[in-house]
Protein backbone atom coordinates (compact mmCIF):
# COMPACT_ATOMS: atom_id res chain seq x y z
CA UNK A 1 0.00 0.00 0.00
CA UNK A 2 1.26 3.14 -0.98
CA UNK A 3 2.48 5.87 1.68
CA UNK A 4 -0.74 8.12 0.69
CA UNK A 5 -2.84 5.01 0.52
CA UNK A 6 -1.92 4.13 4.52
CA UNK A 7 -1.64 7.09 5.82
CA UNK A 8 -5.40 7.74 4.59
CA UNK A 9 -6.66 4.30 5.88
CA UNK A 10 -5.00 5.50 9.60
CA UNK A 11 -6.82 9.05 9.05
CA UNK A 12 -10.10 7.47 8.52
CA UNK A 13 -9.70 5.00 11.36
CA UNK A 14 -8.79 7.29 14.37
CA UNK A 15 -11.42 9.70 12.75
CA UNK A 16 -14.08 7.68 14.69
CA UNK A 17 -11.86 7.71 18.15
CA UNK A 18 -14.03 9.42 20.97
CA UNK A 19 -10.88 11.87 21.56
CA UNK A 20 -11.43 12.94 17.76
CA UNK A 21 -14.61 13.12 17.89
CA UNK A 22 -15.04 15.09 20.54
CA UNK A 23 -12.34 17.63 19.08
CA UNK A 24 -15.15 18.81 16.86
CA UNK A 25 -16.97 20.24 19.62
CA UNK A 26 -14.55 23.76 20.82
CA UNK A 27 -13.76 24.48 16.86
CA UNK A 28 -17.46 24.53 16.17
CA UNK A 29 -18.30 26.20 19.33
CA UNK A 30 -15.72 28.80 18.61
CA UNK A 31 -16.23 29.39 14.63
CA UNK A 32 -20.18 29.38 15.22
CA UNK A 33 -19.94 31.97 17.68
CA UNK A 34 -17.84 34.00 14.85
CA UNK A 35 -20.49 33.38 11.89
CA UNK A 36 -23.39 34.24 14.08
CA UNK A 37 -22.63 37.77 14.46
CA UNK A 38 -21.28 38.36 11.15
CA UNK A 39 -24.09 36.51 9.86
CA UNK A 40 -26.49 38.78 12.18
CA UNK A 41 -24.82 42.55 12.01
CA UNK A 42 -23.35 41.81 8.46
CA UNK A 43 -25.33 39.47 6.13
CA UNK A 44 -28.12 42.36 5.27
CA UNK A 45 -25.75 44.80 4.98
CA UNK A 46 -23.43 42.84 2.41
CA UNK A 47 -27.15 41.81 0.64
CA UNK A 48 -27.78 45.33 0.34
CA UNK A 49 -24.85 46.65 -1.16
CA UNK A 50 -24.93 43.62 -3.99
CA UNK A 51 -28.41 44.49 -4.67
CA UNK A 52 -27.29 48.02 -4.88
CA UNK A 53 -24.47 47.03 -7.48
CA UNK A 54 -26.36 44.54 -9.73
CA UNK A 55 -29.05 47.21 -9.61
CA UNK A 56 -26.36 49.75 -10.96
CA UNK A 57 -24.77 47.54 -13.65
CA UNK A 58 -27.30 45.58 -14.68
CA UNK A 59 -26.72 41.93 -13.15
CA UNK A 60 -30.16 41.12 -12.89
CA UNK A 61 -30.53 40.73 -16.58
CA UNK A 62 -27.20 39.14 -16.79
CA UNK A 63 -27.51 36.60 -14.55
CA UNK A 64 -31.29 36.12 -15.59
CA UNK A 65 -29.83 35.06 -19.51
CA UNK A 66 -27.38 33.13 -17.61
CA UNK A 67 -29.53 31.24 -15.44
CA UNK A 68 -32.13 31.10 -18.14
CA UNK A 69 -29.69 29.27 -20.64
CA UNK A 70 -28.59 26.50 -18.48
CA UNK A 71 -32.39 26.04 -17.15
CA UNK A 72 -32.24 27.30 -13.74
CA UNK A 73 -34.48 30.18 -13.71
CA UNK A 74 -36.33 29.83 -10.45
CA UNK A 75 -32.67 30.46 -8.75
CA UNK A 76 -32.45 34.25 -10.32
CA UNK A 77 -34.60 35.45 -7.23
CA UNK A 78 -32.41 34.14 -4.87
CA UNK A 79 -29.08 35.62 -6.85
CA UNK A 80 -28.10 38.25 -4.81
CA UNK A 81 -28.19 35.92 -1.37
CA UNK A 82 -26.73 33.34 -3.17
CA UNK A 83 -23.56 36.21 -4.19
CA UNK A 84 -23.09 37.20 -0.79
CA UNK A 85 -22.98 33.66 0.91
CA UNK A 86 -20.53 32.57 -1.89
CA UNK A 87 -18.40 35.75 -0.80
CA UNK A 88 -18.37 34.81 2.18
CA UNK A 89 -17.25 30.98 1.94
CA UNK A 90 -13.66 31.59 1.45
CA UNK A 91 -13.97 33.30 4.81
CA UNK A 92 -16.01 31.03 6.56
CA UNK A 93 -13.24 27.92 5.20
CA UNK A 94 -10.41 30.52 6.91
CA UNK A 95 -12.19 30.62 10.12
CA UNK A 96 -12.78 26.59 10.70
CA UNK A 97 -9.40 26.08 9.33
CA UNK A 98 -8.12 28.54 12.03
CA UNK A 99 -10.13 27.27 14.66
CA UNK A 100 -8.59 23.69 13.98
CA UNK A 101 -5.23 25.27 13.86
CA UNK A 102 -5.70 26.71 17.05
CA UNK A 103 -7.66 24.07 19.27
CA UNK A 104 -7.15 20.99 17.43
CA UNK A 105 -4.01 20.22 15.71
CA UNK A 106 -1.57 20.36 18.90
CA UNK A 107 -4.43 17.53 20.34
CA UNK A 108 -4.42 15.51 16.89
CA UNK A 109 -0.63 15.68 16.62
CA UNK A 110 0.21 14.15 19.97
CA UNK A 111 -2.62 11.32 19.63
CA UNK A 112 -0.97 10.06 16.25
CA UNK A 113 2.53 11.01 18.02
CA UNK A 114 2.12 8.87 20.93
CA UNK A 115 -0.57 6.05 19.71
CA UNK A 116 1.62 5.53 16.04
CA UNK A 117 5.66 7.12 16.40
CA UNK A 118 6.18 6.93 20.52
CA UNK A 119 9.86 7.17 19.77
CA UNK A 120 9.84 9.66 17.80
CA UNK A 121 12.29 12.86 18.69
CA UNK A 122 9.95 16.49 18.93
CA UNK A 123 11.93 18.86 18.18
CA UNK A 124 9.65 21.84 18.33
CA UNK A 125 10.13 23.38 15.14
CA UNK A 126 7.09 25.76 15.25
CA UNK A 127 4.82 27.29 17.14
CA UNK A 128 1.31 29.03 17.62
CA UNK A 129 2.05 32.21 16.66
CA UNK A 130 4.36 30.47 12.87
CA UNK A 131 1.08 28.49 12.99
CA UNK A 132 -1.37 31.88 13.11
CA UNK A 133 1.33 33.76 10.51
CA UNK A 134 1.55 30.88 8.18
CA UNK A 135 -2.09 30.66 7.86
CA UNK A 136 -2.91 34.34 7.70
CA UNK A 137 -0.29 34.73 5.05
CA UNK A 138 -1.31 31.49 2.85
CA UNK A 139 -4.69 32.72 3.21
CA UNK A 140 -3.81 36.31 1.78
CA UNK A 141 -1.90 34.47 -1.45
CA UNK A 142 -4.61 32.00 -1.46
CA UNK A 143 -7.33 34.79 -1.90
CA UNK A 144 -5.23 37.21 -4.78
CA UNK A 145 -5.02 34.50 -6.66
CA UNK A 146 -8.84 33.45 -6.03
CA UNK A 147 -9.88 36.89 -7.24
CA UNK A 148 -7.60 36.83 -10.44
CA UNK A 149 -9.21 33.48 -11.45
CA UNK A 150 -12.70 34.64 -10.94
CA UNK A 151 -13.52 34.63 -14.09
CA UNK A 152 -12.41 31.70 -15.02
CA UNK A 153 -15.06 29.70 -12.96
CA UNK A 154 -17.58 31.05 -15.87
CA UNK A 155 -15.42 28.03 -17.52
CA UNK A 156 -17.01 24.22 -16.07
CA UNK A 157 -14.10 22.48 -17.53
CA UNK A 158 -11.35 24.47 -15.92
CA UNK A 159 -13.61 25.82 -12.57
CA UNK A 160 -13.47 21.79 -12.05
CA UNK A 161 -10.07 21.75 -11.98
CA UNK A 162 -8.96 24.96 -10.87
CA UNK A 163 -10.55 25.37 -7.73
CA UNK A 164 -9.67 21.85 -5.87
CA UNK A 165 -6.56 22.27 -6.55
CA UNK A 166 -6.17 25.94 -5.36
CA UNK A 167 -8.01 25.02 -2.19
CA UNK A 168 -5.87 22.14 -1.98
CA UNK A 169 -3.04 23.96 -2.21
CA UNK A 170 -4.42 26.56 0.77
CA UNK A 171 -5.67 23.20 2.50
CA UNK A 172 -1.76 21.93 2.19
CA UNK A 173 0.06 25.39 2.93
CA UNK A 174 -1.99 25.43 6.48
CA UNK A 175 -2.15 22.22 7.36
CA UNK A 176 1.50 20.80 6.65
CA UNK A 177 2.91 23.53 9.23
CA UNK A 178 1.23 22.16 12.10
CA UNK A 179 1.25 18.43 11.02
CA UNK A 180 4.93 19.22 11.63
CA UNK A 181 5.47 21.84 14.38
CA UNK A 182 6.18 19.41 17.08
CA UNK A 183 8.14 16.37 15.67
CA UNK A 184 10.39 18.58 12.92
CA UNK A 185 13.02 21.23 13.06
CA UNK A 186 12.47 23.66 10.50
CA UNK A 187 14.80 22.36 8.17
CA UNK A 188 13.27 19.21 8.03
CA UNK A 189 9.96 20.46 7.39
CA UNK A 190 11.14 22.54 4.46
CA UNK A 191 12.75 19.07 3.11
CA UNK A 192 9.40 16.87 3.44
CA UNK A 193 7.63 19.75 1.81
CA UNK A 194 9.75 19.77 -0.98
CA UNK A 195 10.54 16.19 -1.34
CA UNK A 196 6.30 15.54 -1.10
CA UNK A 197 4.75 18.58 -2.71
CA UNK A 198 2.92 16.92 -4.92
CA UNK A 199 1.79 14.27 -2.51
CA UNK A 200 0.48 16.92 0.19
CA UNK A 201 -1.26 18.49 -2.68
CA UNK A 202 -3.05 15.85 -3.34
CA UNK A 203 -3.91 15.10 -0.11
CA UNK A 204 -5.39 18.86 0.27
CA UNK A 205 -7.24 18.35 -2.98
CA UNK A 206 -9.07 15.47 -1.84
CA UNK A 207 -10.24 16.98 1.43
CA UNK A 208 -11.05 20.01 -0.68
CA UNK A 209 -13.39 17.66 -2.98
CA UNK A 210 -14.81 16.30 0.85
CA UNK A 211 -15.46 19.81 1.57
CA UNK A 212 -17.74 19.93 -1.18
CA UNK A 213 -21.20 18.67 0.40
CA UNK A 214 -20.92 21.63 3.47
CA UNK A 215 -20.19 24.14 1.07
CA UNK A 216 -23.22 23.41 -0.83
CA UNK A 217 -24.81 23.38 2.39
CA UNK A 218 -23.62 26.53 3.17
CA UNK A 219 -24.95 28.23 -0.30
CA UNK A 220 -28.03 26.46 -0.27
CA UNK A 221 -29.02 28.19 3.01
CA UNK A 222 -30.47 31.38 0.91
CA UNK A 223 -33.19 29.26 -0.66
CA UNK A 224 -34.88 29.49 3.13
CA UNK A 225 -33.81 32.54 5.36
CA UNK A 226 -35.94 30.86 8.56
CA UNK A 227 -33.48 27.72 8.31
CA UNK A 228 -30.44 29.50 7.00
CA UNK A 229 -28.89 29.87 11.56
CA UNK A 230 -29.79 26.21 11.04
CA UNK A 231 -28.06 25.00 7.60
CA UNK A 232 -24.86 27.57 8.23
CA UNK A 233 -24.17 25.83 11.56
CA UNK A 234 -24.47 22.82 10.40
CA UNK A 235 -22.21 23.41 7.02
CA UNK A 236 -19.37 24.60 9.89
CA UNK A 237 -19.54 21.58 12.05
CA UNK A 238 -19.21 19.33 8.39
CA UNK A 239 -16.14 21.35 7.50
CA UNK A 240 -14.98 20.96 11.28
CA UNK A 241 -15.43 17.54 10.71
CA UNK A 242 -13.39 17.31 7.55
CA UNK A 243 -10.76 19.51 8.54
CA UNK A 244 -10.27 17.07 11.54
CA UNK A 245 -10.14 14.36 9.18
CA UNK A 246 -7.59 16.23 6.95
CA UNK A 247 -5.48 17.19 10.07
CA UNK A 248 -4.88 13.41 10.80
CA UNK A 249 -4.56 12.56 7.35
CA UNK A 250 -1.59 15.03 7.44
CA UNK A 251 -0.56 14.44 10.53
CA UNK A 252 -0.17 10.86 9.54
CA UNK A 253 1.52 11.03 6.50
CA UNK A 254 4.16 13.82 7.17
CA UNK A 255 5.01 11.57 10.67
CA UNK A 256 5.39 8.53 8.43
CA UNK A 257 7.97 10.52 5.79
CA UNK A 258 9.89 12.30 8.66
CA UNK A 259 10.31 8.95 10.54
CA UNK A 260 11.49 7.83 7.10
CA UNK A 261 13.92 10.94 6.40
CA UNK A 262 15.54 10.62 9.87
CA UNK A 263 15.92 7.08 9.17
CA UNK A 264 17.68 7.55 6.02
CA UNK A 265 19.58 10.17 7.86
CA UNK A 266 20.72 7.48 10.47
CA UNK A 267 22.06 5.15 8.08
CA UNK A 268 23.88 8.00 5.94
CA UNK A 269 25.38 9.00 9.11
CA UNK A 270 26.65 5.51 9.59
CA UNK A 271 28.07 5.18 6.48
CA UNK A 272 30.16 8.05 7.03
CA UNK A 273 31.64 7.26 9.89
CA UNK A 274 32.29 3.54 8.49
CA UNK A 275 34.39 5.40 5.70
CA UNK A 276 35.97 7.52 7.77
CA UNK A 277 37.29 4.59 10.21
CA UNK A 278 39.06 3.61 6.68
């Protein structure tokens, strides 16, 4: 089985442990707190100023061809909801992945430390405030580059591919930081990353395709305002959930390939000194 392969299999099994579970709970509580007063003292306000603008430049009618031509009429009354809940989204992702970052990874790394690598060296290459700065800053790239490929999502065949792997790419930046901040010195972290780039890519694409469902969720609030407290809670504990799940997936994987690089460390080390005695 391949490294990606196991390391997923471990994820999904210590997903269902009652210490993972239960990890859900203060990331939710936390990140729902958040959403329910921007949601309360901000949602009209945003609605109102993207009713204002499509009222200005004529989005009604645009949207109303657009939604007309690939049958989906009925959704042209709910377009300018629908706008500001897919603004927000990005933001609402930021906020569970910080949340995880900030009361769950620390809890996820130690279980896999101690349950799968007990002898493990922690060297303490990061900490909370490199975990904060790393995601605030991949965040701010992620989101320029979001903007510039906007229009691009007009596009199926190339919003399909473009935007998994650009939240996989967020979901990897974040994520592989505090997989590692523990177990690795800094310079081995920068070697995993760029000896498994591609794999930790991957890895954040996939959760980013798991993500899916509660972002639907999360847009499909605005077809009913009186469930929408309901639906947008709900669409924050899934991504908690998933993030959790992506965490240990990490977590896993970057504790198999540093017990691996230390390992091939060891035996170069030994080599050496073998020539040297000659």
């Amino acid at each position: 089985m391949t490294a990606l392969g196991l390391s997923w299999g471990r994820a999904l099994g210590s997903q269902f442990h009652w210490r993972m579970l239960s990890l859900t709970f203060l990331p939710f509580l936390a990140a729902a707190i958040l959403w329910a007063g921007i949601l309360w003292f901000g949602l009209q306000a945003l609605v109102d100023l993207i009713q204002a603008w499509f009222s200005q430049y004529q989005g009604f009618e645009q949207t109303g061809r657009i939604f007309s031509f690939v049958g989906l009429l009925a959704l042209k009354a709910f377009v300018v909801p629908l706008v500001a809940m897919w603004l927000l989204l990005p933001l609402m992702v930021l906020t569970s992945m910080i949340c995880i970052t900030a009361f769950a990874m620390p809890s996820i790394t130690r279980f896999v430390g101690s349950r799968y690598y007990p002898v493990l060296e922690r060297r303490h290459g990061g900490s909370l405030f490199g975990s904060l700065w790393h995601s605030l800053s991949s965040f701010v790239i992620f989101i320029v580059i979001w903007l510039l490929t906007l229009p691009l999502t007009l596009i199926p065949p190339l919003a399909m591919i473009l935007q998994p792997l650009l939240w996989g790419w967020l979901t990897y930046r974040v994520m592989i930081y505090d997989a590692l901040a523990e177990h690795a010195d800094a310079d081995e972290r920068e070697l995993i990353i760029t000896r498994y780039r591609p794999a930790l890519i991957a890895i954040g694409t996939v959760s980013g395709l798991f993500g899916a469902a509660p972002g639907m969720l999360w847009l499909g609030g605005v077809m009913n305002f009186l469930t929408l407290p309901f639906t947008a809670g709900f669409a924050i504990w899934l991504y908690i959930v998933v993030f959790v799940f992506t965490g240990l997936w990490f977590v896993h994987f970057s504790l198999s390939a540093l017990e691996q690089l230390r390992a091939e460390q060891g035996i170069r080390i030994a080599d050496n000194q073998v020539v040297a005695e000659f």
